[in-house]
PDB file of N, CA and C in Angstrom:
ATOM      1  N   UNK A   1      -7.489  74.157  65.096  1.00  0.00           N
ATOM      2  CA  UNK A   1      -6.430  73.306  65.586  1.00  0.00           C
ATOM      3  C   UNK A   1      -6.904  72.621  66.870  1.00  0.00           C
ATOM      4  N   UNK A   2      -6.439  71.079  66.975  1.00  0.00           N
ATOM      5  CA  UNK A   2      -6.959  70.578  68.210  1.00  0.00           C
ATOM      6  C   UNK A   2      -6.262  70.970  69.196  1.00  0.00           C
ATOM      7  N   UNK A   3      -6.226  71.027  70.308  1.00  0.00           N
ATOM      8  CA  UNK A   3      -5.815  71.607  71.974  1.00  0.00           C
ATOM      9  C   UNK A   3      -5.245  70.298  72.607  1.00  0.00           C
ATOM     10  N   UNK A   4      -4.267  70.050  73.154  1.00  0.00           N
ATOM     11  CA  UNK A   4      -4.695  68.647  74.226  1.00  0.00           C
ATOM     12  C   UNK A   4      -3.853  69.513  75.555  1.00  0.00           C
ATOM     13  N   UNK A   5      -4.849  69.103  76.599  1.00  0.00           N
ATOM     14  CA  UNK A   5      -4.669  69.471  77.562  1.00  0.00           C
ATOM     15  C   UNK A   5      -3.655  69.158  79.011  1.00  0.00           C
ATOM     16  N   UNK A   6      -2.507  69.368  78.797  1.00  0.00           N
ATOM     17  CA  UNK A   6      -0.812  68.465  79.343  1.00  0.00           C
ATOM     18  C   UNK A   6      -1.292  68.305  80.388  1.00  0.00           C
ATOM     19  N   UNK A   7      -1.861  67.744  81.317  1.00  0.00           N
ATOM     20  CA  UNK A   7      -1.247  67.867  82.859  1.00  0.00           C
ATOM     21  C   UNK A   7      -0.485  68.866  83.662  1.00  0.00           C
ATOM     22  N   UNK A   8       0.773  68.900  82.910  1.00  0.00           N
ATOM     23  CA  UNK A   8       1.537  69.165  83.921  1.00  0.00           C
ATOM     24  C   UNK A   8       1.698  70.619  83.035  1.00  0.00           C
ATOM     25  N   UNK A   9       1.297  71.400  81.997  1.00  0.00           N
ATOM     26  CA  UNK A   9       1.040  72.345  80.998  1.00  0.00           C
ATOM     27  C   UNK A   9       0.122  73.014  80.930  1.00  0.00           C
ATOM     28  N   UNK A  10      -0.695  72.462  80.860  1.00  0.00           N
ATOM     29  CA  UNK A  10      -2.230  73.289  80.379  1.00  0.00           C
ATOM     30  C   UNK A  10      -2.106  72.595  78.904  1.00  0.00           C
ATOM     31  N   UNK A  11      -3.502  73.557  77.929  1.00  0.00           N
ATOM     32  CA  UNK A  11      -3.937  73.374  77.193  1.00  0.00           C
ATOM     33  C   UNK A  11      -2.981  74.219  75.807  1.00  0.00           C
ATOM     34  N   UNK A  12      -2.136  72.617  74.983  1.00  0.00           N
ATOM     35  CA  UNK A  12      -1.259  73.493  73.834  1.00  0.00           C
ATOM     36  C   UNK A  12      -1.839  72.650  72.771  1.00  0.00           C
ATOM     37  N   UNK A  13      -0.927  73.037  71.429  1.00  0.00           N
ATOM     38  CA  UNK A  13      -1.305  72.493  70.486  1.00  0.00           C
ATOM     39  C   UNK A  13      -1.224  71.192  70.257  1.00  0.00           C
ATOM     40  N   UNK A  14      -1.987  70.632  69.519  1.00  0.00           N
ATOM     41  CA  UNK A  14      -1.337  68.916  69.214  1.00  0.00           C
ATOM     42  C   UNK A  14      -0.467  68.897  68.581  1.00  0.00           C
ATOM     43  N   UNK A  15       0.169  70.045  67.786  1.00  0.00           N
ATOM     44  CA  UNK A  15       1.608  69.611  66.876  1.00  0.00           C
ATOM     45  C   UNK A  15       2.596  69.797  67.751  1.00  0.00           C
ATOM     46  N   UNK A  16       2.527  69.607  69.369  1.00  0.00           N
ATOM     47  CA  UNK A  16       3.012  69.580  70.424  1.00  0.00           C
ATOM     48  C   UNK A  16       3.795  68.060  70.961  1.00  0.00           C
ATOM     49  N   UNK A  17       2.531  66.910  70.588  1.00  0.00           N
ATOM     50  CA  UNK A  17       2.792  66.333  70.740  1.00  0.00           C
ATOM     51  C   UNK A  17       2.635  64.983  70.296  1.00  0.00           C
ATOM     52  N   UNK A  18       3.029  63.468  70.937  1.00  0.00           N
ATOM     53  CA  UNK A  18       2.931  62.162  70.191  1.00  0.00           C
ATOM     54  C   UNK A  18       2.606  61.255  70.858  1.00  0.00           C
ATOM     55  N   UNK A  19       1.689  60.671  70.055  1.00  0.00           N
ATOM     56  CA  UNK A  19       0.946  59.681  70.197  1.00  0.00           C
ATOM     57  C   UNK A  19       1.916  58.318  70.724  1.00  0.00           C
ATOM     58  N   UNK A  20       1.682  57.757  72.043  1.00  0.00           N
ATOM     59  CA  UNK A  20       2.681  56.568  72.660  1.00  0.00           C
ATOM     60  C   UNK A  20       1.751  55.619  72.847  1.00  0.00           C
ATOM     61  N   UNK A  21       0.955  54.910  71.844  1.00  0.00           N
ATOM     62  CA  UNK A  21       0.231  53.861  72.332  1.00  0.00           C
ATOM     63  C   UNK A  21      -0.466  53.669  73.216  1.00  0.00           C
ATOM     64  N   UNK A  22      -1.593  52.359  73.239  1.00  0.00           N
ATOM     65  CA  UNK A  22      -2.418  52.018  74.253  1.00  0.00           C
ATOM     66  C   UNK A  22      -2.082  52.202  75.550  1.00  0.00           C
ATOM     67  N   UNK A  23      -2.498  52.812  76.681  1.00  0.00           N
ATOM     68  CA  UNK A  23      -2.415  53.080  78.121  1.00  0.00           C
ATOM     69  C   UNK A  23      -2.620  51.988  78.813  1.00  0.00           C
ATOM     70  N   UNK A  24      -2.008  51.686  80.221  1.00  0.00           N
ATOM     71  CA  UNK A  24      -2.413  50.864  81.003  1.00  0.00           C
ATOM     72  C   UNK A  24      -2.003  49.349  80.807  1.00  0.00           C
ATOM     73  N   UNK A  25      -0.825  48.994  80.215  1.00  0.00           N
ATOM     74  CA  UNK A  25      -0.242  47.816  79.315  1.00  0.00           C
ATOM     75  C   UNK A  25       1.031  47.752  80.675  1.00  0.00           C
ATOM     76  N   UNK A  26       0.787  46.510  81.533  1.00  0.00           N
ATOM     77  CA  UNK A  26       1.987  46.172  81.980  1.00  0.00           C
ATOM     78  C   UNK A  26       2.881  45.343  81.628  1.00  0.00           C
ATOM     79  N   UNK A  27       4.046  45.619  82.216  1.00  0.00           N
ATOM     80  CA  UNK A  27       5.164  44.587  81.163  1.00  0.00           C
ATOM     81  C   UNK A  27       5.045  43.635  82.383  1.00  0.00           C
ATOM     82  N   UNK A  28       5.099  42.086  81.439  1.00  0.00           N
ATOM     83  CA  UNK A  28       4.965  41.068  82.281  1.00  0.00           C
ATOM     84  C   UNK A  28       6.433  41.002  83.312  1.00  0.00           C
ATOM     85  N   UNK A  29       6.705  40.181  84.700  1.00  0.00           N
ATOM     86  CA  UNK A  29       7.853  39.991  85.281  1.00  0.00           C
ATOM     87  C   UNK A  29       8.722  39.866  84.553  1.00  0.00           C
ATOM     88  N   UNK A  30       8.424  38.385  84.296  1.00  0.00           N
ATOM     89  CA  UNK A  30       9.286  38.130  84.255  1.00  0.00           C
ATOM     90  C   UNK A  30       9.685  37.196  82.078  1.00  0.00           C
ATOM     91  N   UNK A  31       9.100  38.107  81.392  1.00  0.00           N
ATOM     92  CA  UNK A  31       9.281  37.779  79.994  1.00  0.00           C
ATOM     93  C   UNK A  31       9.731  36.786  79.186  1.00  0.00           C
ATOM     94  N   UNK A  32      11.044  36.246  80.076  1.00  0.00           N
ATOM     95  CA  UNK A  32      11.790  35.261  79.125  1.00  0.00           C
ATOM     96  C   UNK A  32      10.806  33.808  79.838  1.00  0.00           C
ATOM     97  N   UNK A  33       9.691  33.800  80.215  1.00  0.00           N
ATOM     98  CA  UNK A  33       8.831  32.784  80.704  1.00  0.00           C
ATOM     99  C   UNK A  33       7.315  32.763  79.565  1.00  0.00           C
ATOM    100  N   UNK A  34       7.610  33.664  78.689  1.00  0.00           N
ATOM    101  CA  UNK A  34       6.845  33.807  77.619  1.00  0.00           C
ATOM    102  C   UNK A  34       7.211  33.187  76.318  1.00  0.00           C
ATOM    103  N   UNK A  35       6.668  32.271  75.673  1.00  0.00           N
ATOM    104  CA  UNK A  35       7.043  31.624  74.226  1.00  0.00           C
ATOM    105  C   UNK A  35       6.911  32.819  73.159  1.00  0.00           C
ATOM    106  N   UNK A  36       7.405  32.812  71.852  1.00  0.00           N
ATOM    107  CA  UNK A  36       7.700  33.730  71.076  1.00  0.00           C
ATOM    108  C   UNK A  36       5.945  34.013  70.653  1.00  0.00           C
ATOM    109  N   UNK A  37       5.422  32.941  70.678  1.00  0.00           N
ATOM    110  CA  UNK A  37       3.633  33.349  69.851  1.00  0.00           C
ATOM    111  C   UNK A  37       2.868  34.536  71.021  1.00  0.00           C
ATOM    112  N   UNK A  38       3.229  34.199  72.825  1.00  0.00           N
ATOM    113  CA  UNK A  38       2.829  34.956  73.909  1.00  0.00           C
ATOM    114  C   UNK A  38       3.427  36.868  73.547  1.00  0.00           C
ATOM    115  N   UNK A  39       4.845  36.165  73.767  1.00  0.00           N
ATOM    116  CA  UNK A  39       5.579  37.539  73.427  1.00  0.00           C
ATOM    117  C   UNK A  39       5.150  38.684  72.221  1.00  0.00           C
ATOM    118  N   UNK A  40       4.881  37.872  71.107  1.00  0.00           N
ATOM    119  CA  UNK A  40       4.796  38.677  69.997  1.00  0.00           C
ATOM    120  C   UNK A  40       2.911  39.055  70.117  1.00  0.00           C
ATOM    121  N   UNK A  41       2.345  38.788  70.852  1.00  0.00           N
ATOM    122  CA  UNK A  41       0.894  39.102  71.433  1.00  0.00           C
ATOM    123  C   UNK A  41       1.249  40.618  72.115  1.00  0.00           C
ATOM    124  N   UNK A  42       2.019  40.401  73.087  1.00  0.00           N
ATOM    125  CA  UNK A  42       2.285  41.437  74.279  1.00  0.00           C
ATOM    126  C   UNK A  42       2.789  42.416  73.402  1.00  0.00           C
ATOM    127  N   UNK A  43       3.876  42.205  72.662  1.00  0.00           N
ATOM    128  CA  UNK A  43       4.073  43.587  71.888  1.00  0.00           C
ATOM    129  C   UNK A  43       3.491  44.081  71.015  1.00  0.00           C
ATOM    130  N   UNK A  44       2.704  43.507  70.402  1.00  0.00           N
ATOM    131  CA  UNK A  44       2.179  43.863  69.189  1.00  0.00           C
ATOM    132  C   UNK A  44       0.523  44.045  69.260  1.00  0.00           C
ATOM    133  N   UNK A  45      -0.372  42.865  69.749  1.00  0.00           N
ATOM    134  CA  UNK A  45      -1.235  43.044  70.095  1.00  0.00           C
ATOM    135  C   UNK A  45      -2.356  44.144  70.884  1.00  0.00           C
ATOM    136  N   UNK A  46      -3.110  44.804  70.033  1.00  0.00           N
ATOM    137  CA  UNK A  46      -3.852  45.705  71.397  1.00  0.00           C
ATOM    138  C   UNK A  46      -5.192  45.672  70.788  1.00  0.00           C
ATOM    139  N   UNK A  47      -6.180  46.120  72.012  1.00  0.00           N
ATOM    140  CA  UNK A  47      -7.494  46.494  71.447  1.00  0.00           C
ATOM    141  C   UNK A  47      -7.873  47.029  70.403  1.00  0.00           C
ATOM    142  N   UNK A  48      -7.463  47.924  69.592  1.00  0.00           N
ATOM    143  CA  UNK A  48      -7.716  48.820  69.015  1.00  0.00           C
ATOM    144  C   UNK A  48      -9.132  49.076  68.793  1.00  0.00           C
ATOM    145  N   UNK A  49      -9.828  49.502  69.798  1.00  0.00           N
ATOM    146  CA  UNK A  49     -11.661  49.480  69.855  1.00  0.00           C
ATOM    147  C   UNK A  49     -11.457  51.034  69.249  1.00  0.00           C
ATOM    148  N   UNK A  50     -13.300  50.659  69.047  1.00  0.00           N
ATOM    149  CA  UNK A  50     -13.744  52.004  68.491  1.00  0.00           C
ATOM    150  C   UNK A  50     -14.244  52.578  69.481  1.00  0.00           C
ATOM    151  N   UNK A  51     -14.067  53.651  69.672  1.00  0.00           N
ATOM    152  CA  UNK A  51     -14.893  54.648  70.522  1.00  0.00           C
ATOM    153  C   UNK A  51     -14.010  55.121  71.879  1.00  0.00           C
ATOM    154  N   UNK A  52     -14.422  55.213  73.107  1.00  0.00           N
ATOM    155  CA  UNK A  52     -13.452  55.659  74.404  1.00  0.00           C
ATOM    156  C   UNK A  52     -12.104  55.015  74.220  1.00  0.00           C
ATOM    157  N   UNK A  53     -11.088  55.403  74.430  1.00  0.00           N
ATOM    158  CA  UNK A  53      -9.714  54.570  74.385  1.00  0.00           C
ATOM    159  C   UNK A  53      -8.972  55.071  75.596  1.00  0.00           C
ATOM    160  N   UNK A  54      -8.308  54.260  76.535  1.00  0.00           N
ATOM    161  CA  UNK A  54      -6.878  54.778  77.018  1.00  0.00           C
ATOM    162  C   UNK A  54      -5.833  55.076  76.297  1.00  0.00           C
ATOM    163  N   UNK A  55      -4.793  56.359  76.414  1.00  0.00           N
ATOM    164  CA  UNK A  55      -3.867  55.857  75.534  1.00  0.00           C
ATOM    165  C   UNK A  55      -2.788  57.146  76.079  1.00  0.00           C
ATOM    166  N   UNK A  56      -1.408  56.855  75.743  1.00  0.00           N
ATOM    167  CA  UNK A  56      -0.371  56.960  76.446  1.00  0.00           C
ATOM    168  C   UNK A  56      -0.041  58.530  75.399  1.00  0.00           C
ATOM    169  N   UNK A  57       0.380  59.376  76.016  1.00  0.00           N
ATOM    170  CA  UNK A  57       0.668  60.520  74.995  1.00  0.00           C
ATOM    171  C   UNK A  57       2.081  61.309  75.686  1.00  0.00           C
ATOM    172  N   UNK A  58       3.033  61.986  74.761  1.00  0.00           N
ATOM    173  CA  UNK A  58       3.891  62.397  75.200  1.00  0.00           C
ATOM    174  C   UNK A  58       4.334  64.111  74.865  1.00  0.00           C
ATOM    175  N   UNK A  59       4.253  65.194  75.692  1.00  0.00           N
ATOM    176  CA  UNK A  59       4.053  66.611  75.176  1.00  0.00           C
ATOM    177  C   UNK A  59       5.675  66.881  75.116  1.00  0.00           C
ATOM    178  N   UNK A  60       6.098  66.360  73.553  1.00  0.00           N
ATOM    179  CA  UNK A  60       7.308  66.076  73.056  1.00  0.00           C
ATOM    180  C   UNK A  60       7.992  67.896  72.922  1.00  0.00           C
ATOM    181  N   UNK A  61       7.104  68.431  72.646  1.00  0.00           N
ATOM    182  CA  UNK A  61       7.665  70.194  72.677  1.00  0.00           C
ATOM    183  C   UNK A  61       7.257  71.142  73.355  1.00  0.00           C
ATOM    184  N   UNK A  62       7.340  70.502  74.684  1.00  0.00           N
ATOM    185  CA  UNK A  62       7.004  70.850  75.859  1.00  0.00           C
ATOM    186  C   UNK A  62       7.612  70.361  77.237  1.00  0.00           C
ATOM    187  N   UNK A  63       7.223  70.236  77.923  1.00  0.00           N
ATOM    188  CA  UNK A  63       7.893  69.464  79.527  1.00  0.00           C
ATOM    189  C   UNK A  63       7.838  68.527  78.946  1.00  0.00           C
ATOM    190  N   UNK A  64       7.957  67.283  78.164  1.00  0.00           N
ATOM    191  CA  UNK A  64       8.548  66.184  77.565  1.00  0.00           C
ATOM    192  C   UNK A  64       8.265  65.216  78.347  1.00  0.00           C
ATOM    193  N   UNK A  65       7.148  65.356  79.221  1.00  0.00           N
ATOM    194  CA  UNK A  65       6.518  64.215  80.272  1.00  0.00           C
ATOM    195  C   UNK A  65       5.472  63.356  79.254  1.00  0.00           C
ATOM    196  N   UNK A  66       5.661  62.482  79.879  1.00  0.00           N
ATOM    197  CA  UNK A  66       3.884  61.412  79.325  1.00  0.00           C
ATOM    198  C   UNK A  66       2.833  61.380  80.226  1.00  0.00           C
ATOM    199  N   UNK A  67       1.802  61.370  79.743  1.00  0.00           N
ATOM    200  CA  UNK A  67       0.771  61.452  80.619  1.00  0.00           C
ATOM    201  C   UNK A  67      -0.385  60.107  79.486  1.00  0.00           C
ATOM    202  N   UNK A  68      -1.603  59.952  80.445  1.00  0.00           N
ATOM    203  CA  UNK A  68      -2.783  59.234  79.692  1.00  0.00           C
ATOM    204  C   UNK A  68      -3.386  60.273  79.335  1.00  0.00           C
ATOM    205  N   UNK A  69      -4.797  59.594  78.444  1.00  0.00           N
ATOM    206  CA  UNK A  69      -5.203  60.350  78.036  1.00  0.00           C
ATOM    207  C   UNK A  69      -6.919  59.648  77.372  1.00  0.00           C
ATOM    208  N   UNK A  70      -7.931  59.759  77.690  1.00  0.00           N
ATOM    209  CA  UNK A  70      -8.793  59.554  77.432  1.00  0.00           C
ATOM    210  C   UNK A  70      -9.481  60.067  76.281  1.00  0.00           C
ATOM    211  N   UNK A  71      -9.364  59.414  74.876  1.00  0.00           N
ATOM    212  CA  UNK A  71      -9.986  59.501  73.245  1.00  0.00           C
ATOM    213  C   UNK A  71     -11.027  59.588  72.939  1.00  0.00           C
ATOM    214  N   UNK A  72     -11.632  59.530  72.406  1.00  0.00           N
ATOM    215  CA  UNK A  72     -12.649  58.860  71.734  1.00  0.00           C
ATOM    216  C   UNK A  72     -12.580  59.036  69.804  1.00  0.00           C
ATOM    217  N   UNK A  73     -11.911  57.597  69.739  1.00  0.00           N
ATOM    218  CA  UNK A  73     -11.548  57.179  68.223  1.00  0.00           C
ATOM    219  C   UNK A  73     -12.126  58.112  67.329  1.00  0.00           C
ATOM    220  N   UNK A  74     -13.981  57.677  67.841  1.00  0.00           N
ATOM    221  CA  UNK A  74     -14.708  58.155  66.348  1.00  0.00           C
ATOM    222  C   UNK A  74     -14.434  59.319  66.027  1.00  0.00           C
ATOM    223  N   UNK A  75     -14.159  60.524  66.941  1.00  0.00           N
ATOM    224  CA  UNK A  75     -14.337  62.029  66.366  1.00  0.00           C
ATOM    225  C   UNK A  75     -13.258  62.115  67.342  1.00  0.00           C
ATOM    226  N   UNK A  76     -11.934  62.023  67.668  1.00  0.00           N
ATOM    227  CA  UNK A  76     -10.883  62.778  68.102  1.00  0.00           C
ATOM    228  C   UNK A  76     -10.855  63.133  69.025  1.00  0.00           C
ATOM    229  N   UNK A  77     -11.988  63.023  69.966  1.00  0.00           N
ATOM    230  CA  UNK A  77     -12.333  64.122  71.236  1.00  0.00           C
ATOM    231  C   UNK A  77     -11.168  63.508  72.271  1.00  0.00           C
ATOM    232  N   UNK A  78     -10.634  64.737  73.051  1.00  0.00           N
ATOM    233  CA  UNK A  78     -10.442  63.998  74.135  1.00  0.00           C
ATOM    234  C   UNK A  78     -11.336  64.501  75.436  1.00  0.00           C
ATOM    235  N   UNK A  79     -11.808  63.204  76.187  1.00  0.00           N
ATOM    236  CA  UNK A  79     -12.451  63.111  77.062  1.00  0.00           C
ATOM    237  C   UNK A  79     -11.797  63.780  78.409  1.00  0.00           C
ATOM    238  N   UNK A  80     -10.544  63.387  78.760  1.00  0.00           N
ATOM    239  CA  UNK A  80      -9.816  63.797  80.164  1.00  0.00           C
ATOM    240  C   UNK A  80      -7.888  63.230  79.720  1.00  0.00           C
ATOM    241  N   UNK A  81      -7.480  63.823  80.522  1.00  0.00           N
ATOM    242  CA  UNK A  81      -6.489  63.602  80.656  1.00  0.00           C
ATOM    243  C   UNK A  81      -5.427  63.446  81.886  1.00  0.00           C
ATOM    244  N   UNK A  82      -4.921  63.115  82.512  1.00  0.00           N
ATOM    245  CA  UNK A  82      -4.334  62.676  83.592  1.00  0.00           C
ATOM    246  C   UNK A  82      -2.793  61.947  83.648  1.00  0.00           C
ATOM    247  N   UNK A  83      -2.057  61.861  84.850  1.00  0.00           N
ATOM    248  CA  UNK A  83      -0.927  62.197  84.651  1.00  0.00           C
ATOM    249  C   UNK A  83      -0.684  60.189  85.535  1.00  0.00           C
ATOM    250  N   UNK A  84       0.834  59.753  84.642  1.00  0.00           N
ATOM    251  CA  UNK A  84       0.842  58.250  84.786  1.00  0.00           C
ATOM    252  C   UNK A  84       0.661  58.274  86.525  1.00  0.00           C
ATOM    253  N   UNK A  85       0.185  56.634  86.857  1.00  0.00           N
ATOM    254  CA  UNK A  85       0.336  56.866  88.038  1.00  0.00           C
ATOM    255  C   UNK A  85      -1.027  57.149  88.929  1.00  0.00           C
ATOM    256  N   UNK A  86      -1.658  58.023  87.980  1.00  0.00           N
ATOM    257  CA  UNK A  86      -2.914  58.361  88.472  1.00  0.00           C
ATOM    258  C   UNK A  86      -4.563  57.276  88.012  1.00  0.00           C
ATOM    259  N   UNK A  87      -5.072  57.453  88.957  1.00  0.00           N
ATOM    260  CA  UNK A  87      -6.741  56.200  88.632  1.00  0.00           C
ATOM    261  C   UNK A  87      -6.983  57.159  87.098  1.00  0.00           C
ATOM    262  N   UNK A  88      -7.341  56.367  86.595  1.00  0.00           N
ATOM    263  CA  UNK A  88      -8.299  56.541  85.205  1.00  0.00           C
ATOM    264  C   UNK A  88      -9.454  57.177  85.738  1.00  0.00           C
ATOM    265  N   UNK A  89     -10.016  58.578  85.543  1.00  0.00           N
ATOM    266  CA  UNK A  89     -10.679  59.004  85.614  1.00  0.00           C
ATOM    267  C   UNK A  89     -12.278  58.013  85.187  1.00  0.00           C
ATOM    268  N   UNK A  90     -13.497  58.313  86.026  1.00  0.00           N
ATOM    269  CA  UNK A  90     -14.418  57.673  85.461  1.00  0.00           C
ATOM    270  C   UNK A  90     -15.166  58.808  84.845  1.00  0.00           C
ATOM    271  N   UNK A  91     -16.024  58.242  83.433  1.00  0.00           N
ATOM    272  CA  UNK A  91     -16.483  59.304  82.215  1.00  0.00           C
ATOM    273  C   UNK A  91     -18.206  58.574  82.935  1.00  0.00           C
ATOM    274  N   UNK A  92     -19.286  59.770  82.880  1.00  0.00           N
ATOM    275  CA  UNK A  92     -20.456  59.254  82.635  1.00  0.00           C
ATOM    276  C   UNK A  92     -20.706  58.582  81.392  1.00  0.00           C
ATOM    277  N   UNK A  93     -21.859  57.391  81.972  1.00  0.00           N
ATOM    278  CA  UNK A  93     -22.269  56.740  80.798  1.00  0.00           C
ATOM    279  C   UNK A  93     -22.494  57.463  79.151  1.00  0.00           C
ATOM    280  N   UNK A  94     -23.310  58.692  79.355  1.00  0.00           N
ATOM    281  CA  UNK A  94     -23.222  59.398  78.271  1.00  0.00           C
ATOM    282  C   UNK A  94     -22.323  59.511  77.764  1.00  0.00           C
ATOM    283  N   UNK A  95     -21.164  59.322  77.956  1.00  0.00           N
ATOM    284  CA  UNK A  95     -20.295  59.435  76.779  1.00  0.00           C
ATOM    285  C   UNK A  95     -19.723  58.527  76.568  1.00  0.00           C
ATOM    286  N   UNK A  96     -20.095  57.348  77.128  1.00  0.00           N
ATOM    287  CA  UNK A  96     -19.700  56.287  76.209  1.00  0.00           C
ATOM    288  C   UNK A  96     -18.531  55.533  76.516  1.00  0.00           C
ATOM    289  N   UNK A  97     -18.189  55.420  77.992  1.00  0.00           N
ATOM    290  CA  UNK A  97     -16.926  55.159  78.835  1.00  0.00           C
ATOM    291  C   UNK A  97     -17.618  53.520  78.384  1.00  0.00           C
ATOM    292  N   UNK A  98     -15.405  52.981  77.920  1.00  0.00           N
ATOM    293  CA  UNK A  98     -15.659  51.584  77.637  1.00  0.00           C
ATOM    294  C   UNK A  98     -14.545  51.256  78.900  1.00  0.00           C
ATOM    295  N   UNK A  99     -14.622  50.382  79.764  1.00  0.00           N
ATOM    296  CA  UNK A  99     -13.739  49.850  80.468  1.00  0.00           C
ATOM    297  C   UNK A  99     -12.307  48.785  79.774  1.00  0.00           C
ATOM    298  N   UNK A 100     -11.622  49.289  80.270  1.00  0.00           N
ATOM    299  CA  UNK A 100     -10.198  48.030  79.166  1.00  0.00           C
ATOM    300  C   UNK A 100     -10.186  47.056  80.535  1.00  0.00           C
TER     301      UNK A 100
END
C-alpha cells in the first residue's frame, strides 16, 4: 500500500486521501475581465507533464487539511510534501525536479 506523508499527520494510507489538482494555480483578480475562451483555459487547462508534478492533495480521513505535494507521474513516487503557504521545496537534479 502507498503511504503519503500529511504534514500536519505523518505518514497514512492513500485510501486516506484525494487527489485536488495541479498546485500553485492562482485565481486571477479580478475574472469577469476574462473572455469565455481565457476563462475556460484557467479552469480547465493544466500542464499535465510527465514526470515531477506539483499538486494539491487533501487527507480527507484525517485532519481534512490540504497540503502540496511533490509526484512524480511516471512511477507514483512522492518526492516531498509540504503544507499550503509554504516555498516548494527544491528536489536535486537527480531526480528530475521540473520547475512549473
Amino acid at each position: 500500500m502507498l503511504l503519503i506523508d500529511c504534514p500536519f499527520c505523518g505518514k497514512r494510507p492513500e485510501l486516506e486521501f484525494r487527489y485536488g489538482g495541479e498546485a500553485h494555480i492562482a485565481r486571477p483578480d479580478d475574472p469577469s475581465e476574462f473572455g469565455d475562451k481565457a476563462w475556460g483555459q484557467f479552469l480547465y487547462g493544466r500542464s499535465n507533464q510527465r514526470g515531477m508534478h506539483a499538486e494539491r492533495w487533501r487527507h480527507v480521513h484525517g485532519c481534512g487539511r490540504f497540503f502540496n505535494a511533490l509526484r512524480d507521474t511516471t512511477n507514483d513516487r512522492f518526492a516531498a510534501t509540504y503544507k499550503i503557504g509554504e516555498e516548494r521545496p527544491a528536489l536535486p537534479e537527480a531526480q528530475g525536479a521540473v520547475e512549473a
